[in-house]
Protein backbone atom coordinates (compact mmCIF):
# COMPACT_ATOMS: atom_id res chain seq x y z
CA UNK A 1 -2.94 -62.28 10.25
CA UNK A 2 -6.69 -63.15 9.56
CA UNK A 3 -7.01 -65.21 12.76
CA UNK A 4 -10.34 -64.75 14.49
CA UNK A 5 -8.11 -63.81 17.78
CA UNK A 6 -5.97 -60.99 15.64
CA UNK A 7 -9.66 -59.71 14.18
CA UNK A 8 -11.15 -59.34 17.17
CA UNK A 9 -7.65 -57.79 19.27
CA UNK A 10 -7.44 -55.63 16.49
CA UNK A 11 -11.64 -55.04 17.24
CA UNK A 12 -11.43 -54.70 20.46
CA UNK A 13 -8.71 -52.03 20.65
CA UNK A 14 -10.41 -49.89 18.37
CA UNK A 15 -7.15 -50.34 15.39
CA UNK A 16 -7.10 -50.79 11.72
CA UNK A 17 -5.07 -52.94 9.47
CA UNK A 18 -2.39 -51.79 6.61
CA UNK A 19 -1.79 -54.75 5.04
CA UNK A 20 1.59 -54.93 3.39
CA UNK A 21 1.31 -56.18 -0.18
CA UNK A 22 3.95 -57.70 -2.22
CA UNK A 23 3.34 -59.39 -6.11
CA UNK A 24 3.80 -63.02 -4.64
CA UNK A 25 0.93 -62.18 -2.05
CA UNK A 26 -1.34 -60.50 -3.86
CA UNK A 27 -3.19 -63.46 -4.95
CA UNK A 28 -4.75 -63.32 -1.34
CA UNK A 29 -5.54 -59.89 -0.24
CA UNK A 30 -9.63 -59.91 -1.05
CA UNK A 31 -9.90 -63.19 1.02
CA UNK A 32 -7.57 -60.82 3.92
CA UNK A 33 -10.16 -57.56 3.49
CA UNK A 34 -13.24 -59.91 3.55
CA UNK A 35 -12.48 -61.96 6.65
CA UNK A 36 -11.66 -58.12 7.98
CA UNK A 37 -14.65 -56.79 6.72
CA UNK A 38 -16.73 -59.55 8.34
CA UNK A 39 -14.98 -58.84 11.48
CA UNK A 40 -15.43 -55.35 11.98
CA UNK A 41 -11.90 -54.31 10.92
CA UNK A 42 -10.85 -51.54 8.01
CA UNK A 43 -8.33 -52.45 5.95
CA UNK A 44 -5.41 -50.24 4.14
CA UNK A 45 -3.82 -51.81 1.22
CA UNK A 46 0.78 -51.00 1.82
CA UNK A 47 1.92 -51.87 -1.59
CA UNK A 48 5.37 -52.92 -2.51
CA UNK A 49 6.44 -53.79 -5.58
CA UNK A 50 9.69 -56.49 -6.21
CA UNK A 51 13.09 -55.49 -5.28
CA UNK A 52 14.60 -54.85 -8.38
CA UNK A 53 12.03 -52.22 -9.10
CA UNK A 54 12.78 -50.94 -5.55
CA UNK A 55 10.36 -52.17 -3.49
CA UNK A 56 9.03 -49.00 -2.25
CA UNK A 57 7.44 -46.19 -4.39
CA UNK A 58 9.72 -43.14 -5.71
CA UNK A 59 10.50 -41.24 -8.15
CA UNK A 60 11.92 -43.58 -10.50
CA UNK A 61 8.68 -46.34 -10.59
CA UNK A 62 5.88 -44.58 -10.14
CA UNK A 63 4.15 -45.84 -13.29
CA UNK A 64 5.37 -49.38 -12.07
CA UNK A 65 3.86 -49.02 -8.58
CA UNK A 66 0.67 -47.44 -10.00
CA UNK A 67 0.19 -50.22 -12.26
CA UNK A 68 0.44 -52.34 -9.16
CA UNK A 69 -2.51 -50.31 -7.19
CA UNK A 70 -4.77 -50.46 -9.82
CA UNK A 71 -3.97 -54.00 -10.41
CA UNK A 72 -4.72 -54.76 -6.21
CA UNK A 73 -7.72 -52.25 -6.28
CA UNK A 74 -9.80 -54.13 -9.23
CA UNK A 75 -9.19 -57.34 -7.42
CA UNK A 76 -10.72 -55.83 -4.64
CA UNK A 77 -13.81 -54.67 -6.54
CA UNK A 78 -13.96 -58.00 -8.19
CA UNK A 79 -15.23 -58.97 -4.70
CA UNK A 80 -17.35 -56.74 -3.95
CA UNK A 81 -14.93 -55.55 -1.45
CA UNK A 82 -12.98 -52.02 -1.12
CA UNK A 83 -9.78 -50.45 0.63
CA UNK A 84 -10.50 -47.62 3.18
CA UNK A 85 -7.01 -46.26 2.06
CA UNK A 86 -3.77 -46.82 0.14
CA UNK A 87 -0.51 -46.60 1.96
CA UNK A 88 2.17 -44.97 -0.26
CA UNK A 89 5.62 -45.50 1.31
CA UNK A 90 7.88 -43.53 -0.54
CA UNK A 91 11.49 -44.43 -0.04
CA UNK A 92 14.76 -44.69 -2.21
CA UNK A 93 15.01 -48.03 -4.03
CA UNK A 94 15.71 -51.00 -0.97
CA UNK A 95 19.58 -51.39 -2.27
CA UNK A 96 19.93 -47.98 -2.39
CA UNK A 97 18.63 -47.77 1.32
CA UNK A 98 21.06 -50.97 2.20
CA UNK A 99 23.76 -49.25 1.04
CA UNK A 100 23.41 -46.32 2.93
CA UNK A 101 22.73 -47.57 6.05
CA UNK A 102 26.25 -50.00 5.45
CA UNK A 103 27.93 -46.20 6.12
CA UNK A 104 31.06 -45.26 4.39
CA UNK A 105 31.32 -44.96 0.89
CA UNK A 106 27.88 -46.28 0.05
CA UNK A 107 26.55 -44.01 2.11
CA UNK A 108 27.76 -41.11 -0.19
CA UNK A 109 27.16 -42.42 -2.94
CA UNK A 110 23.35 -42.60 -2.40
CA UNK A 111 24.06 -38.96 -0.88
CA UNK A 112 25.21 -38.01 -4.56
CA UNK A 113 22.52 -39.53 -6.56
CA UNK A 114 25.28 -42.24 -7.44
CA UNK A 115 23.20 -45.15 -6.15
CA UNK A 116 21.76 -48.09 -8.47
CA UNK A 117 18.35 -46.78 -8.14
CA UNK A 118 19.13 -43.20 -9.05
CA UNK A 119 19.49 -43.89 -12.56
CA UNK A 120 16.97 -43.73 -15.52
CA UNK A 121 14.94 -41.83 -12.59
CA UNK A 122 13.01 -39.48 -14.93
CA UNK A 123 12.25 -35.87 -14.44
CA UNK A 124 11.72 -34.84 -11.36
CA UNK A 125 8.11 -32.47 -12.56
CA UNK A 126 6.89 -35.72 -14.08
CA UNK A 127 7.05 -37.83 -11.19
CA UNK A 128 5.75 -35.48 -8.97
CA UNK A 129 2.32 -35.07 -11.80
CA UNK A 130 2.51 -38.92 -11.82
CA UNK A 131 2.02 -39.15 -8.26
CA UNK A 132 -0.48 -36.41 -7.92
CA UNK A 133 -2.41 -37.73 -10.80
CA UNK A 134 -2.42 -41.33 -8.59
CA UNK A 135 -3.59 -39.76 -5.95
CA UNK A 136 -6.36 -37.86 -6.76
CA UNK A 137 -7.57 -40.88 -9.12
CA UNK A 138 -7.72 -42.52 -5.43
CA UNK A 139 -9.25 -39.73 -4.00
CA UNK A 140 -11.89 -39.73 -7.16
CA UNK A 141 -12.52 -43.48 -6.16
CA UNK A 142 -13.41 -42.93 -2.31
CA UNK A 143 -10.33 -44.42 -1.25
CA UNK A 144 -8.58 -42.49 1.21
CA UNK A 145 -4.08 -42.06 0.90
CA UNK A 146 -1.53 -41.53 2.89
CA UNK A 147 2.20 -41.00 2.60
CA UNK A 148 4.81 -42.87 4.94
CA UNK A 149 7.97 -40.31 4.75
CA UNK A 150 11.37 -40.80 6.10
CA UNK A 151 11.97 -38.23 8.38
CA UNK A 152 14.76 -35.78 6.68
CA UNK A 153 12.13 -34.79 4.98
CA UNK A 154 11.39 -32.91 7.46
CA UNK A 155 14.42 -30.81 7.89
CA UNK A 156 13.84 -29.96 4.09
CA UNK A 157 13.34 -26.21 3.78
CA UNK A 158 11.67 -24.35 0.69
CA UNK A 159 14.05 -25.97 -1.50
CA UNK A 160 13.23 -29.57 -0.77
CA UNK A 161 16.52 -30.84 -0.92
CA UNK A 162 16.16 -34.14 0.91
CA UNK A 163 13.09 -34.79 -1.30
CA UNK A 164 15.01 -34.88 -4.32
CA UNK A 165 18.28 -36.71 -2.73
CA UNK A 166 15.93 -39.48 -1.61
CA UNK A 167 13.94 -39.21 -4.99
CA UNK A 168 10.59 -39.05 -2.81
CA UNK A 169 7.60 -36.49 -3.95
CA UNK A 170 6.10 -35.20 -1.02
CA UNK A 171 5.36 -32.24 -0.87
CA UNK A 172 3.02 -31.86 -4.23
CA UNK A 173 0.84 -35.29 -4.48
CA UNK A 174 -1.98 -34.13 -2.13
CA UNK A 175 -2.02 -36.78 0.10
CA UNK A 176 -4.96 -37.25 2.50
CA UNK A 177 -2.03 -38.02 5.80
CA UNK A 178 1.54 -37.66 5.96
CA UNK A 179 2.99 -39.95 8.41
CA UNK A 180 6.63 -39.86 9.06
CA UNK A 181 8.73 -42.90 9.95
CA UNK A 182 9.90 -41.52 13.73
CA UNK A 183 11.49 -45.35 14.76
CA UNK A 184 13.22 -44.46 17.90
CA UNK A 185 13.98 -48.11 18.04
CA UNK A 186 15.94 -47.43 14.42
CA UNK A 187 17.37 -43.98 15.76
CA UNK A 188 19.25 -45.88 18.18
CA UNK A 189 19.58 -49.26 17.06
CA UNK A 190 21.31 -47.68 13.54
CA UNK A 191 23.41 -44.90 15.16
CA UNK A 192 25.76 -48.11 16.67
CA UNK A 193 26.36 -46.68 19.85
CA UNK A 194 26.61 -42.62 18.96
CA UNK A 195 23.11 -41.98 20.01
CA UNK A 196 21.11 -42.97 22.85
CA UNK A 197 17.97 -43.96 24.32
CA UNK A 198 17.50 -40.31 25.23
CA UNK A 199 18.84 -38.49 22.03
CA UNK A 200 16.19 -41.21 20.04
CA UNK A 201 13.60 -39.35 22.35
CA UNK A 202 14.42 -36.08 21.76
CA UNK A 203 14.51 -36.55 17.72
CA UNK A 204 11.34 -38.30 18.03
CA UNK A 205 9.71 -34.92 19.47
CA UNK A 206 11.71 -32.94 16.95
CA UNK A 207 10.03 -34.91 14.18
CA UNK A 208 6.65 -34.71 15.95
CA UNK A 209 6.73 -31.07 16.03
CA UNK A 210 8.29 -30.96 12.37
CA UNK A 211 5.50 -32.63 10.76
CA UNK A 212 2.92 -30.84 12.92
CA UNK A 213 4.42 -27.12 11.56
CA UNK A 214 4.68 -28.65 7.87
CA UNK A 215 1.39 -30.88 7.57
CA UNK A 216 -0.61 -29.58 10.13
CA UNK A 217 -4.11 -31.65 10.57
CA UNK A 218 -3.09 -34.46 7.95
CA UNK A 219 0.36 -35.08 10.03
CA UNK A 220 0.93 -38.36 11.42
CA UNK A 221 3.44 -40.80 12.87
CA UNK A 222 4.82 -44.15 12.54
CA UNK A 223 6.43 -45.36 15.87
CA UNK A 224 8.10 -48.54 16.15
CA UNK A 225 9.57 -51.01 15.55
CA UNK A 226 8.20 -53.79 17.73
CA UNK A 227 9.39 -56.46 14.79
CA UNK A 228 12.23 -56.75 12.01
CA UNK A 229 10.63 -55.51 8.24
CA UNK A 230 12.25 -55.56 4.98
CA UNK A 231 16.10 -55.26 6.09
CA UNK A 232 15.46 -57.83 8.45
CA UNK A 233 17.69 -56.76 10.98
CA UNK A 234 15.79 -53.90 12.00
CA UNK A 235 16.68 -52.80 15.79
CA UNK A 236 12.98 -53.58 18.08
CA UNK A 237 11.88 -52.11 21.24
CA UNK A 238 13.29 -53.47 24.48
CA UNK A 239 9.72 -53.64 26.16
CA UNK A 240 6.14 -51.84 25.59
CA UNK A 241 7.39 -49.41 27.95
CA UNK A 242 9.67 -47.83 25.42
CA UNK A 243 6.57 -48.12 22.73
CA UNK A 244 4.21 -46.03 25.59
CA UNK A 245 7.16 -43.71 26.22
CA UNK A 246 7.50 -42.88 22.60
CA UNK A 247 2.85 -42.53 22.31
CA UNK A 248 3.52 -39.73 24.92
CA UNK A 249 5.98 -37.96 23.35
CA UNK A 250 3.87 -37.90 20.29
CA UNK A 251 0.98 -36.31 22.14
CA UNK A 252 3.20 -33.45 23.62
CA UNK A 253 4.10 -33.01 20.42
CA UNK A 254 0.10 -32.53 19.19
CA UNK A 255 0.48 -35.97 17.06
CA UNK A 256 -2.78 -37.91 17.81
CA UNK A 257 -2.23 -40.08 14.39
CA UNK A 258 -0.24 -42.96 14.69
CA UNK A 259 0.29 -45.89 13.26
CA UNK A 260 2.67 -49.04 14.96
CA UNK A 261 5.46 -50.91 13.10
CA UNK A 262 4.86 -54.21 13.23
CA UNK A 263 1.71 -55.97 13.79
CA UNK A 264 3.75 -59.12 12.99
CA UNK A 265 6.40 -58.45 15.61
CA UNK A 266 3.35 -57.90 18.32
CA UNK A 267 1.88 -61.65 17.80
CA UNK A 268 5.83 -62.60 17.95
CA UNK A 269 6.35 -61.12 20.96
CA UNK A 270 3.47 -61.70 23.56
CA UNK A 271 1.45 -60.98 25.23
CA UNK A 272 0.27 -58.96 22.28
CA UNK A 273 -2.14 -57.27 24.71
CA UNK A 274 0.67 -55.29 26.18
CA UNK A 275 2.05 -54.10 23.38
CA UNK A 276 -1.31 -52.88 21.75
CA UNK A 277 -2.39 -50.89 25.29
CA UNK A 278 1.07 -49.37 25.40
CA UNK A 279 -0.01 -47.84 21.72
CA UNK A 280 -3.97 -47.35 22.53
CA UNK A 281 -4.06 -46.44 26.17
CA UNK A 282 -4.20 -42.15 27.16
CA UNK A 283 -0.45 -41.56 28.02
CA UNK A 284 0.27 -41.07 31.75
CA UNK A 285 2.90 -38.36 31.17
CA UNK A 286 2.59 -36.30 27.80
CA UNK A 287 5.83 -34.20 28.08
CA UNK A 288 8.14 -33.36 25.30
CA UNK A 289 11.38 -35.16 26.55
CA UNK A 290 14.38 -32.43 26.86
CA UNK A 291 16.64 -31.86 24.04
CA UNK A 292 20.15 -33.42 23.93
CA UNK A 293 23.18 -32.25 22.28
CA UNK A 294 23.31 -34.97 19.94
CA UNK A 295 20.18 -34.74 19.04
CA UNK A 296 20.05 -31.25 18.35
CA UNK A 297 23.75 -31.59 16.09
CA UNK A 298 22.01 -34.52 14.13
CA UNK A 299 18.95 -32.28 12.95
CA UNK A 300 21.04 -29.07 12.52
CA UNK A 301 23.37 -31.10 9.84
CA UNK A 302 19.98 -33.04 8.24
CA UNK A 303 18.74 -29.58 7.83
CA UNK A 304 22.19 -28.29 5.86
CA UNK A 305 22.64 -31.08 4.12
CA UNK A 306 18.68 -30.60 2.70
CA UNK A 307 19.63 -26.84 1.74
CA UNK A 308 23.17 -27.52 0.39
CA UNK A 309 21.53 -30.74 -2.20
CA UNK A 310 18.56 -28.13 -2.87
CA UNK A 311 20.94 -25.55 -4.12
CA UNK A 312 22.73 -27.91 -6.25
CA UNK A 313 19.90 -29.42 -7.89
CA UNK A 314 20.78 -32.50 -9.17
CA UNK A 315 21.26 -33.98 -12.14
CA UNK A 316 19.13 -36.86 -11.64
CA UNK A 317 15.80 -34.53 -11.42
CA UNK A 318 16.45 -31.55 -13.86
């Protein structure tokens, strides 16, 4: 990733780096944000913590993931060096997220709070202050935050019910962006035939408009995926076509904030010069895409599922 050619495409086009993080890499992230320094390029530190504590921050291990921040932070400073911002992707624990998307009864069972990461989760209040506590500590620092949030979130009405299912604090930390995860490439890929290229489209613009009404200037957008992440058999764009299909959308929308999924799977896939003008370059046609029916029936029952968990309040956050 610290090439001189990836420095200077990422340079030239005008993009920053979030640099995802793990404990068996962390040894080498100051020598990463000086060789980006040196060329030009800001750097955001994504940290994720092992899998058994579930890999991406939640309810249940925010003082683990904390302790991780600070620990990647003073390295930093060690050096002389800083991050221009902290990446906070809060998700349910990866086997949790594994097992949901393996449908059936997995599926439920995360939907019930009966998932392996669910338990010892402590009250919900206290993550939420842990969380807010991290972030403004950030904030205190200079360092900038933002918040990568799966999209039910944003079918959550006053009762944040889908914030609580997925055990993910959004809505109080007071995080600098909020950039939901709107992968059409996922939408469709996922949904094993039951939604299409189109329907991907017109959930994308749903979720653009969502996060606009919700988060208004701090909203953002993660489009993708151009490579495979975590799961590792993440469903990728077809061509950079479908990546500068999905950057128009997001401007109809009034989404100018957006951040690609993978830089990896860019460099894997050249010429990486396609991919990165299909996310840079002024769209040719910003139009909202129209709705489908399946699109519309998939955010209608995301939207009463979020106000049916929110009236029960679960157990797991009292």
């Amino acid at each position: 990733m610290r090439t001189p050619r990836t420095l200077e495409l990422l340079r030239r086009y005008g993009l920053s780096l979030a640099v995802a993080v793990r404990p068996e890499t962390a040894a080498g992230l100051p020598d990463l944000a000086a060789a980006c320094a040196d060329a030009g390029v800001d750097v955001a530190v994504w940290p994720m913590i092992e899998d058994e504590a579930g890999r991406w921050v939640s309810a249940g291990n925010a003082a683990a993931f904390g302790a991780f921040v600070a620990r990647l932070l003073d390295a930093l400073d060690g050096r002389g060096l800083a991050a221009a911002e902290v990446v906070f992707d809060l998700e349910p624990p990866i086997e949790d997220v594994r097992r949901a998307l393996a449908g059936g009864r997995g599926a439920l069972e995360v939907l019930r709070g009966g998932g392996g990461g669910a338990r010892g989760r402590p009250r919900w209040g206290d993550a939420q202050r842990a969380l807010s506590a991290m972030a403004e500590a950030l904030h205190a620092r200079g360092v900038a935050t933002s918040a990568a949030i799966v999209p039910l979130v944003l079918a959550d009405g006053p009762s944040r019910g889908w914030e609580r299912i997925l055990g993910t604090p959004v809505s109080e930390p007071p995080w600098g962006r909020v950039g939901a995860m709107l992968y059409t490439s996922l939408i469709e890929g996922y949904a094993r035939g039951a939604l299409g290229r189109a329907d991907a489209l017109a959930l994308l613009a749903w979720g653009c408009r969502a996060a606009v009404r919700r988060f208004g200037p701090r909203a953002g957008v993660s489009v993708g995926a151009v490579g495979v992440g975590a799961l590792g058999d993440e469903p990728v764009y077809r061509s950079p076509d479908e990546l500068r299909e999905d950057v128009a959308v997001a401007a109809a929308a009034g989404v100018t904030d957006l951040a690609l999924f993978d830089l990896g799977g860019v460099l894997a896939r050249p010429p990486a010069e396609a991919w990165l003008e299909a996310f840079v370059a002024p769209p040719r046609a910003a139009r909202l895409p129209r709705a489908t029916p399946r699109a519309l029936g998939v955010a209608a029952a995301a939207a009463l599922l979020g106000r049916a968990a929110g009236r029960a309040r679960r157990r797991d956050y009292p």
